[in-house]
C-alpha atoms as a PDB file:
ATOM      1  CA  UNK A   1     -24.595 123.724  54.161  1.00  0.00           C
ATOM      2  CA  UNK A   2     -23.701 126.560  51.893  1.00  0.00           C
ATOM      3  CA  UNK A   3     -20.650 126.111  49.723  1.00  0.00           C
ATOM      4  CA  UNK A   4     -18.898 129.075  51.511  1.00  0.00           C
ATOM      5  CA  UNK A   5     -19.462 127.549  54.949  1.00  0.00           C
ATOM      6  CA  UNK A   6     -17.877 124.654  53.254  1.00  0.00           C
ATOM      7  CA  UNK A   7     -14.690 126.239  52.198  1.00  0.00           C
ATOM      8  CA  UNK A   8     -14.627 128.211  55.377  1.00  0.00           C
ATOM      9  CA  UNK A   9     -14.245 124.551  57.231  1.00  0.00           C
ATOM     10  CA  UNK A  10     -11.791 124.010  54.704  1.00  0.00           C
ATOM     11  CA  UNK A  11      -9.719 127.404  55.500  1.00  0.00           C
ATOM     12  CA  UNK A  12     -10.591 127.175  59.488  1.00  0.00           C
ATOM     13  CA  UNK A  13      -9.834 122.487  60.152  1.00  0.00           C
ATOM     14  CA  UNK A  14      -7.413 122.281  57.601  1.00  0.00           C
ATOM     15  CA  UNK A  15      -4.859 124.928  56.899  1.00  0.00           C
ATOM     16  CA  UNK A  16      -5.296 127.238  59.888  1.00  0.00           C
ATOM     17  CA  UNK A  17      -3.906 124.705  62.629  1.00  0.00           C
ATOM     18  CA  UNK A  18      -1.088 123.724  59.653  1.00  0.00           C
ATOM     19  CA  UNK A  19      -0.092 127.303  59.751  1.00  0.00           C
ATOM     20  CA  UNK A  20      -0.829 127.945  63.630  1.00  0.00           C
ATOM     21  CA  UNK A  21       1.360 124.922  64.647  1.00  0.00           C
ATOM     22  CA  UNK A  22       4.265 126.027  62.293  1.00  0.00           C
ATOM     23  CA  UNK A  23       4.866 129.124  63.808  1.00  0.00           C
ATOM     24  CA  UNK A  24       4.722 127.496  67.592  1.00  0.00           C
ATOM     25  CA  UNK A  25       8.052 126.442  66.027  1.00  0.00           C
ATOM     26  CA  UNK A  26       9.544 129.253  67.210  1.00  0.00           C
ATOM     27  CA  UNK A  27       8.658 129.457  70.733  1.00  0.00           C
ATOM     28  CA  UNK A  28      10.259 127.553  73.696  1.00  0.00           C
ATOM     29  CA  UNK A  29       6.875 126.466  75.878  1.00  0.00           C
ATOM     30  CA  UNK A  30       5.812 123.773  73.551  1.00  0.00           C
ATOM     31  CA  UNK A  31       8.119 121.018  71.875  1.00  0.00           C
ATOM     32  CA  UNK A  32       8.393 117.980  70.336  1.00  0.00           C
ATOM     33  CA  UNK A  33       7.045 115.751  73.426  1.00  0.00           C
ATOM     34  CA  UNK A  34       3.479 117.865  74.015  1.00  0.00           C
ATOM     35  CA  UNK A  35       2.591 117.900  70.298  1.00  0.00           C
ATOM     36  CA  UNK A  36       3.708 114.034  70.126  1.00  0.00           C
ATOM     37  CA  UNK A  37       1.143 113.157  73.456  1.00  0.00           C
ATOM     38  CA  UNK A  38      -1.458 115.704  71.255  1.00  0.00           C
ATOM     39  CA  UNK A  39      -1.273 113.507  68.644  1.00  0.00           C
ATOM     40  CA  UNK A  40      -1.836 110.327  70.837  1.00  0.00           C
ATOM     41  CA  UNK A  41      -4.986 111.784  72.132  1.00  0.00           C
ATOM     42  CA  UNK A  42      -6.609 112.458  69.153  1.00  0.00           C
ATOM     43  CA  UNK A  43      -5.810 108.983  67.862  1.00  0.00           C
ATOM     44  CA  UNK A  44      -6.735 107.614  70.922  1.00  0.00           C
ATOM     45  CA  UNK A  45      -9.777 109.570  72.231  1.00  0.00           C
ATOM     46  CA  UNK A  46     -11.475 111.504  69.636  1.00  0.00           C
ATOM     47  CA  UNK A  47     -11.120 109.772  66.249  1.00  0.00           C
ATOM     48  CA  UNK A  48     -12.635 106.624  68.356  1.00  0.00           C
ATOM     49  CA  UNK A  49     -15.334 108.686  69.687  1.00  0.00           C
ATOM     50  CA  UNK A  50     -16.202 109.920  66.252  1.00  0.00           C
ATOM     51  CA  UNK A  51     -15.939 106.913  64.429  1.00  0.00           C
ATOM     52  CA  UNK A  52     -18.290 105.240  66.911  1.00  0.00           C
ATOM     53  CA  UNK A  53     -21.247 108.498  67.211  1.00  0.00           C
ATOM     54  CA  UNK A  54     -20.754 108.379  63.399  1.00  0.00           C
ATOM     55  CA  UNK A  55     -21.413 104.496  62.675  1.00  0.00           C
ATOM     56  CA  UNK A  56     -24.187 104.759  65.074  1.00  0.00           C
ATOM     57  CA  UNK A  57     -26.164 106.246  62.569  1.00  0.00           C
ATOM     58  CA  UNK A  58     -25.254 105.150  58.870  1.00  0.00           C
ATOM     59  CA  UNK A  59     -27.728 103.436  56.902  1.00  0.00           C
ATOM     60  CA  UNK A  60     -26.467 101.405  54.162  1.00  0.00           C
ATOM     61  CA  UNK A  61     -27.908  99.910  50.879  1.00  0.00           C
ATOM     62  CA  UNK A  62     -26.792  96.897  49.202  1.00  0.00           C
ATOM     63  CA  UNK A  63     -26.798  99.184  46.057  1.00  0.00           C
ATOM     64  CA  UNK A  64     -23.984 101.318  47.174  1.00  0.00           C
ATOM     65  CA  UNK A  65     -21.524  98.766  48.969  1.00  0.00           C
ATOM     66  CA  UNK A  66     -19.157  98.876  45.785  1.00  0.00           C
ATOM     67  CA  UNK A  67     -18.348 102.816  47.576  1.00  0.00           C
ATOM     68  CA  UNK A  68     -16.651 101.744  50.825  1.00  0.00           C
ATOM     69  CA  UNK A  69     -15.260  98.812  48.602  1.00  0.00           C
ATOM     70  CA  UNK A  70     -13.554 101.391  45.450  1.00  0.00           C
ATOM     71  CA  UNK A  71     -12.573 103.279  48.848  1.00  0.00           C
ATOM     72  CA  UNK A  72     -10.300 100.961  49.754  1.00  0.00           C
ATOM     73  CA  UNK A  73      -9.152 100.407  46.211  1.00  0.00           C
ATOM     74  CA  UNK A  74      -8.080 103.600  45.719  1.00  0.00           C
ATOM     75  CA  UNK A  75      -5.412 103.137  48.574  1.00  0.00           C
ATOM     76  CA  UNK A  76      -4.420  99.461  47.049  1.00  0.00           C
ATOM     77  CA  UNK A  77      -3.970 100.608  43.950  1.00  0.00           C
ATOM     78  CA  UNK A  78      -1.284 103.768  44.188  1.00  0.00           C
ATOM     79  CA  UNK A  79      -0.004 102.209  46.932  1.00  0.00           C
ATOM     80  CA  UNK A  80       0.861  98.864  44.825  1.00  0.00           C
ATOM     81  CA  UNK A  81       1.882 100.698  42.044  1.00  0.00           C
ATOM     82  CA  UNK A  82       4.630 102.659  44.080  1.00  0.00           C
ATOM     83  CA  UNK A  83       5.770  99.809  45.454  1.00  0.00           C
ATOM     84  CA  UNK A  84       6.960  98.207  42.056  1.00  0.00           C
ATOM     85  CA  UNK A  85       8.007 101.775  40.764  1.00  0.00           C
ATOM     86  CA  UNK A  86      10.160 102.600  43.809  1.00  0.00           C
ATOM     87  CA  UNK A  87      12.185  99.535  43.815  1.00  0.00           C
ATOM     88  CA  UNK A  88      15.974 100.151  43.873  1.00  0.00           C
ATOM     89  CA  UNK A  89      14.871 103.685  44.500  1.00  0.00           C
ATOM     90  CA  UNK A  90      15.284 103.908  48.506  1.00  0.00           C
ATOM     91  CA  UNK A  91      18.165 102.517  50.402  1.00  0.00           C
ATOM     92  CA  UNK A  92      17.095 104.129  53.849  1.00  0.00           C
ATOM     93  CA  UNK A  93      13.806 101.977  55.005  1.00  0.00           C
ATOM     94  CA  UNK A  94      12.498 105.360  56.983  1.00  0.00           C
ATOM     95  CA  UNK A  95      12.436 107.104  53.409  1.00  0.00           C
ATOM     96  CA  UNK A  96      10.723 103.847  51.661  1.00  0.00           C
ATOM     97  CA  UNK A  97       8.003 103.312  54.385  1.00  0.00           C
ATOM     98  CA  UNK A  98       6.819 107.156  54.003  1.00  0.00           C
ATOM     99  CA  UNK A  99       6.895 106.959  50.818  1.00  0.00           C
ATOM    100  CA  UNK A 100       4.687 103.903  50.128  1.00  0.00           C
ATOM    101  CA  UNK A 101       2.017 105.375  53.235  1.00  0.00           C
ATOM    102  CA  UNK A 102       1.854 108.759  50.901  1.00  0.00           C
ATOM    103  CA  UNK A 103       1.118 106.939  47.765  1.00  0.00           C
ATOM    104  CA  UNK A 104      -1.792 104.386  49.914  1.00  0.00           C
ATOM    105  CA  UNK A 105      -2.804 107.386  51.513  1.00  0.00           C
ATOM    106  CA  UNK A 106      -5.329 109.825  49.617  1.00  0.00           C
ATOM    107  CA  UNK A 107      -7.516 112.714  50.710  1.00  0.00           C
ATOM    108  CA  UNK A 108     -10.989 111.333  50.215  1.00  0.00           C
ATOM    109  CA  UNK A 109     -12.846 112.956  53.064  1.00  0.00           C
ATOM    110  CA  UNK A 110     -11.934 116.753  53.365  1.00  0.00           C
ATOM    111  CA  UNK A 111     -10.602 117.275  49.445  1.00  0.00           C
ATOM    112  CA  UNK A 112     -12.846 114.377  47.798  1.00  0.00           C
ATOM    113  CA  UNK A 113     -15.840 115.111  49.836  1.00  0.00           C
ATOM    114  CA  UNK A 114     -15.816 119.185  49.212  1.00  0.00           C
ATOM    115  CA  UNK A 115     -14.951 118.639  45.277  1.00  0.00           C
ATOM    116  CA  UNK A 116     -17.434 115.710  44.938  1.00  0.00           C
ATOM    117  CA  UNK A 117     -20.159 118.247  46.956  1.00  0.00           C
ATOM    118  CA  UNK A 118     -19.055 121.013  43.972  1.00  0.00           C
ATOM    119  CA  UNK A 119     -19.244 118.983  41.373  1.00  0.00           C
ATOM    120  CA  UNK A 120     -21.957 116.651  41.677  1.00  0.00           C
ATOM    121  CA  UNK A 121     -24.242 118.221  44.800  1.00  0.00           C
ATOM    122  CA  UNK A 122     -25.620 116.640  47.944  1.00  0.00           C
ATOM    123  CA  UNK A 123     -25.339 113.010  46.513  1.00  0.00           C
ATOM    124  CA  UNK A 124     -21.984 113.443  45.822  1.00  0.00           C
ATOM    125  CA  UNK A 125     -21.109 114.603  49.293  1.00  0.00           C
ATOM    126  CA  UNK A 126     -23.210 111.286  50.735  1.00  0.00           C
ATOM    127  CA  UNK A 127     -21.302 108.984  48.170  1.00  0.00           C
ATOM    128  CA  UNK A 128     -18.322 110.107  49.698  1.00  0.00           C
ATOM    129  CA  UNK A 129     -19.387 109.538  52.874  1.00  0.00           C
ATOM    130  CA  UNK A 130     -20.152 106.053  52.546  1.00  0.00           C
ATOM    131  CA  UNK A 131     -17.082 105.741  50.703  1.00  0.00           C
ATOM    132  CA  UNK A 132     -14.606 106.449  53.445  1.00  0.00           C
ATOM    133  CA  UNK A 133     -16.406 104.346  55.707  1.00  0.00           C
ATOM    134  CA  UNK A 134     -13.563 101.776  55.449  1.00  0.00           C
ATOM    135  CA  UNK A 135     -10.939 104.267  55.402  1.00  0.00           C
ATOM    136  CA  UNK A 136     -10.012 104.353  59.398  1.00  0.00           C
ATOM    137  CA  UNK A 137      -9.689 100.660  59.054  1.00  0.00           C
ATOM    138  CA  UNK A 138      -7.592 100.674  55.732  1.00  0.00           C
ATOM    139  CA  UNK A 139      -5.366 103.300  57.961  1.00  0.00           C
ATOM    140  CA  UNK A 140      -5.013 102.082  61.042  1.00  0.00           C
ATOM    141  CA  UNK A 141      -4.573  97.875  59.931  1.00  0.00           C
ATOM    142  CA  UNK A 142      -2.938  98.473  56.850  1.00  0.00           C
ATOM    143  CA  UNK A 143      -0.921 101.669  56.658  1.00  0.00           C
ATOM    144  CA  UNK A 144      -0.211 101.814  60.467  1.00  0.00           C
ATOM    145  CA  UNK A 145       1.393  98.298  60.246  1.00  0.00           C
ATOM    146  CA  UNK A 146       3.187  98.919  57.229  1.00  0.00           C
ATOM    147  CA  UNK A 147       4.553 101.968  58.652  1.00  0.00           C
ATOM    148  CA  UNK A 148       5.914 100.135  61.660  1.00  0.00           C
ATOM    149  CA  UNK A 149       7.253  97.127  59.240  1.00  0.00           C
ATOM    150  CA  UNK A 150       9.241 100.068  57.864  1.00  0.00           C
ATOM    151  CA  UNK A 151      10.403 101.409  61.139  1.00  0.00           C
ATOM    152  CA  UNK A 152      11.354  97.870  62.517  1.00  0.00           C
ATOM    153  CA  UNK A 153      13.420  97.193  59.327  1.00  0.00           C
ATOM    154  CA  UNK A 154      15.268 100.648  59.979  1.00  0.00           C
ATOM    155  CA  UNK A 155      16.415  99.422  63.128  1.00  0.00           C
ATOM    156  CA  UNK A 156      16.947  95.511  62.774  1.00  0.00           C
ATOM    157  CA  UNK A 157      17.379  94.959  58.609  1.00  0.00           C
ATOM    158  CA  UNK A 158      16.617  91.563  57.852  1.00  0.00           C
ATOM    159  CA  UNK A 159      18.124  89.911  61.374  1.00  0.00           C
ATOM    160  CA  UNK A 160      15.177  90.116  63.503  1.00  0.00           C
ATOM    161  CA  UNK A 161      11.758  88.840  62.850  1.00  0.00           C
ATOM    162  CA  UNK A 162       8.808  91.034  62.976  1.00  0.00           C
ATOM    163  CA  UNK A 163       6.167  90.225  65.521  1.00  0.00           C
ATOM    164  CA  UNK A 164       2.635  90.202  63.277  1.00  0.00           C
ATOM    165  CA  UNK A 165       0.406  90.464  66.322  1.00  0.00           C
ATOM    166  CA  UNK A 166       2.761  93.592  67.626  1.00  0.00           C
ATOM    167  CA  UNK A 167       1.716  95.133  64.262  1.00  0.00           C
ATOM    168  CA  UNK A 168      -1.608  94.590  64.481  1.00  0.00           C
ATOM    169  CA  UNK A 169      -2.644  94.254  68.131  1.00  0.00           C
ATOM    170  CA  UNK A 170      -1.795  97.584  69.783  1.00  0.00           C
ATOM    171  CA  UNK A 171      -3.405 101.003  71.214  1.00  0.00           C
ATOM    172  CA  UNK A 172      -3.163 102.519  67.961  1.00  0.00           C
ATOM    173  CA  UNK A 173      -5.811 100.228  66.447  1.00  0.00           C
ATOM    174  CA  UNK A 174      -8.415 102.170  68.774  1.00  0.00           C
ATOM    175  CA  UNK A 175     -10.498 103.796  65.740  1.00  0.00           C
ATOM    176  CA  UNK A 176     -11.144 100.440  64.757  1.00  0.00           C
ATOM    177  CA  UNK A 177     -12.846  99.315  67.986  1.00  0.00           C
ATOM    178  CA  UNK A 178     -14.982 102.159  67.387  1.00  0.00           C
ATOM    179  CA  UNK A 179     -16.494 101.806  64.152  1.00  0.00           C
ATOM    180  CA  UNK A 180     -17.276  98.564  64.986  1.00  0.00           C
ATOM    181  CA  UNK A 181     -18.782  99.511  68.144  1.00  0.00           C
ATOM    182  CA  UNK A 182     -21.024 102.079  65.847  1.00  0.00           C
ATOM    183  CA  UNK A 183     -22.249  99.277  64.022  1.00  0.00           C
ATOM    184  CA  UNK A 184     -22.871  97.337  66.604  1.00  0.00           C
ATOM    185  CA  UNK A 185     -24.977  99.900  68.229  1.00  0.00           C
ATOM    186  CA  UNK A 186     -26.817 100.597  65.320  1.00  0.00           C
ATOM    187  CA  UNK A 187     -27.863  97.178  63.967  1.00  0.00           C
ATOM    188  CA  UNK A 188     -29.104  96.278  67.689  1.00  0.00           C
ATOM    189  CA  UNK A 189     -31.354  98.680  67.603  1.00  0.00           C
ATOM    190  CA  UNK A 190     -30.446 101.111  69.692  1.00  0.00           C
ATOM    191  CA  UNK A 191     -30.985 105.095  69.296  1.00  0.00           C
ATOM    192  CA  UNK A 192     -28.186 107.415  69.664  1.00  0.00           C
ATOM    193  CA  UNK A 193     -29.190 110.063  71.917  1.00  0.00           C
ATOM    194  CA  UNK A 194     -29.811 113.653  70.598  1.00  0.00           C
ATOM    195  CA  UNK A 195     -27.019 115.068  72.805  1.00  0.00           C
ATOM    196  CA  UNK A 196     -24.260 112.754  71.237  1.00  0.00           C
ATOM    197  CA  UNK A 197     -25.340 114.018  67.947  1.00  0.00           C
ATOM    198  CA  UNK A 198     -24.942 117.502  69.124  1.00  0.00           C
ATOM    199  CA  UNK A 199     -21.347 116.074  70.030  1.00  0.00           C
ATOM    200  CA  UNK A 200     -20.013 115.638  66.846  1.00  0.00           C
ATOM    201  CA  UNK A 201     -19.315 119.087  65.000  1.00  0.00           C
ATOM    202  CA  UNK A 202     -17.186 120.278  68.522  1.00  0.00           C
ATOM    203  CA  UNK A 203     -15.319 116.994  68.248  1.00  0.00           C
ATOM    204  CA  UNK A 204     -15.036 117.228  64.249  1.00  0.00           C
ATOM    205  CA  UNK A 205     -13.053 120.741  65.003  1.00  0.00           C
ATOM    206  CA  UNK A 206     -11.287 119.128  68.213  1.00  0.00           C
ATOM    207  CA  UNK A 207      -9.868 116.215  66.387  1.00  0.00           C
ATOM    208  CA  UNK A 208      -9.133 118.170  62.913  1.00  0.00           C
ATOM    209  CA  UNK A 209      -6.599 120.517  65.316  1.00  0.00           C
ATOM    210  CA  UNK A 210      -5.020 117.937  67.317  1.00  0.00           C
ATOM    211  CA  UNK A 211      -4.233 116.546  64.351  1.00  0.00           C
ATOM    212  CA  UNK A 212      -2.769 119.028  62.441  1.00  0.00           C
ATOM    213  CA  UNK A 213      -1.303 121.063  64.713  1.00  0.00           C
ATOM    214  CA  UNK A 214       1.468 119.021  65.490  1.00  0.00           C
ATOM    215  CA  UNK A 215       1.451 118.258  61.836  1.00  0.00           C
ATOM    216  CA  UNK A 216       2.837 122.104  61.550  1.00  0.00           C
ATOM    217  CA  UNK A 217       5.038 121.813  64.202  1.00  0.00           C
ATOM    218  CA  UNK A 218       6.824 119.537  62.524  1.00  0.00           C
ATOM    219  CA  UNK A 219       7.103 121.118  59.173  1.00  0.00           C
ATOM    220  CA  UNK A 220      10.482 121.986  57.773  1.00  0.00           C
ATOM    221  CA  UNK A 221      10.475 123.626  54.879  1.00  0.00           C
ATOM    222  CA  UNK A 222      13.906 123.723  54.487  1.00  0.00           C
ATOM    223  CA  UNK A 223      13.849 119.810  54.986  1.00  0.00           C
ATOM    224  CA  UNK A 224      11.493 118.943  52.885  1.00  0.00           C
ATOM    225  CA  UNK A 225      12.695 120.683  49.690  1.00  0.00           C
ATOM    226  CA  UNK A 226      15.669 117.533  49.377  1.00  0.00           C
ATOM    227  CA  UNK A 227      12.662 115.258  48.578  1.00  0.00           C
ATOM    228  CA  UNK A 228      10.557 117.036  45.931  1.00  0.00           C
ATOM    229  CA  UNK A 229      11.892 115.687  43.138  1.00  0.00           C
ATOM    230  CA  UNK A 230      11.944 111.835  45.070  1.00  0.00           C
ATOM    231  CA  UNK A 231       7.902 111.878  45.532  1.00  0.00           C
ATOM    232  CA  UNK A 232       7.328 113.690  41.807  1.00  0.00           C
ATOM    233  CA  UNK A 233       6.622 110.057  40.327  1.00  0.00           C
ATOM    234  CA  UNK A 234       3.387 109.720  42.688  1.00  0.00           C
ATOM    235  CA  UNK A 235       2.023 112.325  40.665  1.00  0.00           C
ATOM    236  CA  UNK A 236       1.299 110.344  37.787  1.00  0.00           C
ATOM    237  CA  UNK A 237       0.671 107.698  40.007  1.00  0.00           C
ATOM    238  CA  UNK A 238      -1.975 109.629  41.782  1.00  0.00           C
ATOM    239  CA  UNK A 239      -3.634 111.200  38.907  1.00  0.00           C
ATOM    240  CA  UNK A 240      -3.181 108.990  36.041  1.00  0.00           C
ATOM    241  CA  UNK A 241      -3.077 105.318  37.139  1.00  0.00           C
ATOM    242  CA  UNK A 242      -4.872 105.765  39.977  1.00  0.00           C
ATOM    243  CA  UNK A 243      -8.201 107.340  38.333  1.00  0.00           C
ATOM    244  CA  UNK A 244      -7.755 105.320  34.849  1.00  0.00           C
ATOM    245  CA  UNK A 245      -7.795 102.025  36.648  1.00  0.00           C
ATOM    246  CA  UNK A 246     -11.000 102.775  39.236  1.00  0.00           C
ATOM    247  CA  UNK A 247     -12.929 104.548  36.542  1.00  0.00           C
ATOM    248  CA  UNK A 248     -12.909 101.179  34.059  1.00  0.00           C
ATOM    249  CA  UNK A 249     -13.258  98.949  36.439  1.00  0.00           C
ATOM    250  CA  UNK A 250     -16.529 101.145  37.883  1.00  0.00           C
ATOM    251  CA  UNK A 251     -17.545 101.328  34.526  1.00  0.00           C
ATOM    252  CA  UNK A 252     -17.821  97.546  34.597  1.00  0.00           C
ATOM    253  CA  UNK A 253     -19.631  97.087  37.899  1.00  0.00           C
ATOM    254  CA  UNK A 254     -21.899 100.233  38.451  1.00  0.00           C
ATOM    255  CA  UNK A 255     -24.391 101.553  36.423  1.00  0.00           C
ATOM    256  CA  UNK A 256     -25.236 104.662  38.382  1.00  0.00           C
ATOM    257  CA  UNK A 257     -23.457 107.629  36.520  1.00  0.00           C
ATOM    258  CA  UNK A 258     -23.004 109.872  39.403  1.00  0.00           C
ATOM    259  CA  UNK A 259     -21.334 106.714  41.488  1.00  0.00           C
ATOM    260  CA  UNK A 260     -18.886 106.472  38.837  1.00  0.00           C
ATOM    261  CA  UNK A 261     -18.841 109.943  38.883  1.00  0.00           C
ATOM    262  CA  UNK A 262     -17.966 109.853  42.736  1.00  0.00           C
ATOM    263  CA  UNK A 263     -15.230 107.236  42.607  1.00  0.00           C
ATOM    264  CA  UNK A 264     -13.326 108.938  39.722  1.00  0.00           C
ATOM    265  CA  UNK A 265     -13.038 112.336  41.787  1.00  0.00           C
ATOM    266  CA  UNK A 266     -12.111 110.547  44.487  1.00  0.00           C
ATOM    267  CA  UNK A 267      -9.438 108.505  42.983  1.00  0.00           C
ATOM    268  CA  UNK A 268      -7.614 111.149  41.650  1.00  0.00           C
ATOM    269  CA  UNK A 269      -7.504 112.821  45.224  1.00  0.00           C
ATOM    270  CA  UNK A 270      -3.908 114.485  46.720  1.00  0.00           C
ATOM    271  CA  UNK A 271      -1.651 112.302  49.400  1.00  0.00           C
ATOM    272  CA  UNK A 272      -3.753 112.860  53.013  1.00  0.00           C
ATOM    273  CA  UNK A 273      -2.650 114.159  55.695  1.00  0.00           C
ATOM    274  CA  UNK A 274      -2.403 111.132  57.643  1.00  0.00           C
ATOM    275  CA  UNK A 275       0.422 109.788  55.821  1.00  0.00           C
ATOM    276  CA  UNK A 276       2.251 112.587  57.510  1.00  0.00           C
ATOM    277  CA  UNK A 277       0.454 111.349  60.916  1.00  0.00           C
ATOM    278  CA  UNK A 278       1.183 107.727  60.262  1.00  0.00           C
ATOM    279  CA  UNK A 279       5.043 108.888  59.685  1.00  0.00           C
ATOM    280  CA  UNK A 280       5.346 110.698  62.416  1.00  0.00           C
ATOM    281  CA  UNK A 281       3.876 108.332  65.200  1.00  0.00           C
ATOM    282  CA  UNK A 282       5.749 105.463  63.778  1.00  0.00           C
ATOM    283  CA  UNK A 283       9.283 107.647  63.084  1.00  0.00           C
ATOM    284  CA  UNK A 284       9.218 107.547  59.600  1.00  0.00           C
ATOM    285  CA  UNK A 285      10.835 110.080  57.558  1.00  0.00           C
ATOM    286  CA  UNK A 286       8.205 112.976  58.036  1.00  0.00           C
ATOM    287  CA  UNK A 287      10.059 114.814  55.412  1.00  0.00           C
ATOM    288  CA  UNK A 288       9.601 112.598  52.828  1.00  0.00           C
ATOM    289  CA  UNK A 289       5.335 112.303  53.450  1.00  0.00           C
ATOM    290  CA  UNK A 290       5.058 116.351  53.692  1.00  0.00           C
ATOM    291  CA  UNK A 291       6.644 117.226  50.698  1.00  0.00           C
ATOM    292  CA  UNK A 292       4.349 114.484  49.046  1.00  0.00           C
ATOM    293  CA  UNK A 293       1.455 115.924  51.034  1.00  0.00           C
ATOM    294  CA  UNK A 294       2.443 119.651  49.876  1.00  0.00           C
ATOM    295  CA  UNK A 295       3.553 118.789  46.121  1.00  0.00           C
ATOM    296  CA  UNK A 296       0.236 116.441  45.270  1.00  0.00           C
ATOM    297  CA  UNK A 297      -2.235 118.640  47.307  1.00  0.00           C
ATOM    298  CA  UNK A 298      -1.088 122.084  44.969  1.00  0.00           C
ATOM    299  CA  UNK A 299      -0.663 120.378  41.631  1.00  0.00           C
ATOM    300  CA  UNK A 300      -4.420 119.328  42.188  1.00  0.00           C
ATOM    301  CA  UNK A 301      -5.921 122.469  43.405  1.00  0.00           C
ATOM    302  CA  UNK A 302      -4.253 123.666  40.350  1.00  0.00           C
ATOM    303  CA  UNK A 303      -4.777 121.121  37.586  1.00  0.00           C
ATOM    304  CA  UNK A 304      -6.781 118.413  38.329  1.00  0.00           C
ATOM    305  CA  UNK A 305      -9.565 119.694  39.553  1.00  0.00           C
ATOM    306  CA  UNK A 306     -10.218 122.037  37.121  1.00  0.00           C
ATOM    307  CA  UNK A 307     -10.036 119.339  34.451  1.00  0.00           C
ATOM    308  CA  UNK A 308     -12.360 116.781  36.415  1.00  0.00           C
ATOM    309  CA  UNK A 309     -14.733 120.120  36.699  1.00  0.00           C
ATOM    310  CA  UNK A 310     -14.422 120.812  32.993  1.00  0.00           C
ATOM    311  CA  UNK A 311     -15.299 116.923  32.399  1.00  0.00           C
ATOM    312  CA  UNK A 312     -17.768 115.913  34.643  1.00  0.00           C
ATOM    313  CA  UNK A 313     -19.821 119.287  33.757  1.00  0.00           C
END
């Protein structure tokens, strides 16, 4: 795919339902409850869908399992690290539990995979891929629990007890089901059909605006300003500690430069967008996860990757 078709996807799945659902802000039709069920049906119809048509199909090598393994790192680590740094720092659990699901939460698929594609070619793009292969699970039985932790704590403090199988064992866990299902599929044997392969870029654009445009919606930039200077310690986070740590230790375990290569872009990725999902479907401070989402995501567009163009060419 050509590099302008690229950043076209970019442009067209990523900041043109941000910008579309913001300005349904100001219209009366559509509110909080239709962008809310939105949101519901792309967790619970179309990211499944894709996860499973996807999985149906990946090959993996025993060479390259340290990827999806470095993908998950990259959440642990950031996310860890913010959670020793940011003690004392919240008193409001809603504020905490965004926080902590912006740091976990990085941008390896749309950010990592275009940068890793202009950086390193093809191979970087397929690294990528295979390294956000555990990502839906790292969200949706890590960061989605977490999140609702947070909320449960806002509500309760430390009086109630926290169900562990109400964290774990609900509808939202859905994606999960169907990578496994992919897997399934494809290590019996079976084919996927051409026509469910022709299924996936529709549903790729179908599930990128369902997403985001109630991601918009729920932008206030007036809001959101209160908490820049709260989240400006996950920039360090993000692009110091973050990278430092996953580059040395894939300097120890990999020999393949342009795997190393791969998990140093990646790990020094912005906060995703789905820390703003994860807040708002578990009524976290949404506030708190945009303005990490909007501060991280310019200060690498403007910085970083320059500097990990300059040093990996």
């Amino acid at each position: 795919m050509d590099i302008k078709v690229k950043l076209g996807y970019i442009f067209v799945d990523l900041i043109l339902p941000l910008i579309f659902g913001y300005f349904l802000r100001y219209q009366t039709r559509f509110g909080e409850v239709y962008f809310k069920k939105m949101m519901s049906l792309n967790i619970l119809v179309f990211v499944p869908v894709l996860s499973t048509l996807s999985g149906w199909v990946l090959k993996l090598n025993l060479e390259l399992l340290w990827l999806p393994i470095f993908g998950l790192l990259i959440g642990i680590v950031p996310g860890a690290t913010a959670y020793y740094w940011s003690a004392g720092k919240y008193d409001d659990y809603l504020e905490k539990g965004s926080y902590l699901v912006s740091a976990s939460l990085s941008n390896l698929g749309t950010i990592g995979g275009l940068c890793a594609f202009i950086i390193l070619g093809e191979i970087g793009y397929a690294y990528t891929r295979l390294a956000v292969l555990l990502q839906d699970a790292g969200l949706f039985l890590v960061c989605f629990p977490l999140a609702q932790y947070y909320y449960q704590k806002s509500l309760h403090g430390k009086s109630k007890a926290i169900e562990i199988k109400n964290l774990f064992w609900n509808r939202n866990q859905l994606p999960v089901v169907g990578v496994f299902t992919g897997a399934a599929l494809y290590y019996s044997g079976i084919p996927r059909p051409l026509w469910m392969g022709e299924l996936l870029d529709p549903l790729v654009h179908l599930a990128a605006w369902t997403a985001l445009m109630p991601i918009g919606f729920s932008m206030d930039l007036n809001e959101m300003r209160q908490y820049y200077r709260k989240i400006l310690d996950l920039l360090p986070i993000k692009f110091i500690v973050n990278p430092a740590i996953a580059f040395l230790l894939a300097k120890m375990l990999i020999h393949d430069q342009t795997v190393i290569d791969t998990i140093l872009i990646l790990s020094a990725t912005p906060t995703a967008i789905n820390a703003v999902i994860t807040a708002k479907l578990h009524s976290l401070n949404v506030n708190v996860a945009m303005a990490a989402f909007v501060v991280t995501t310019t200060v690498f567009l403007l910085a970083v990757f320059p500097a990990l163009v300059f040093l990996l060419t």
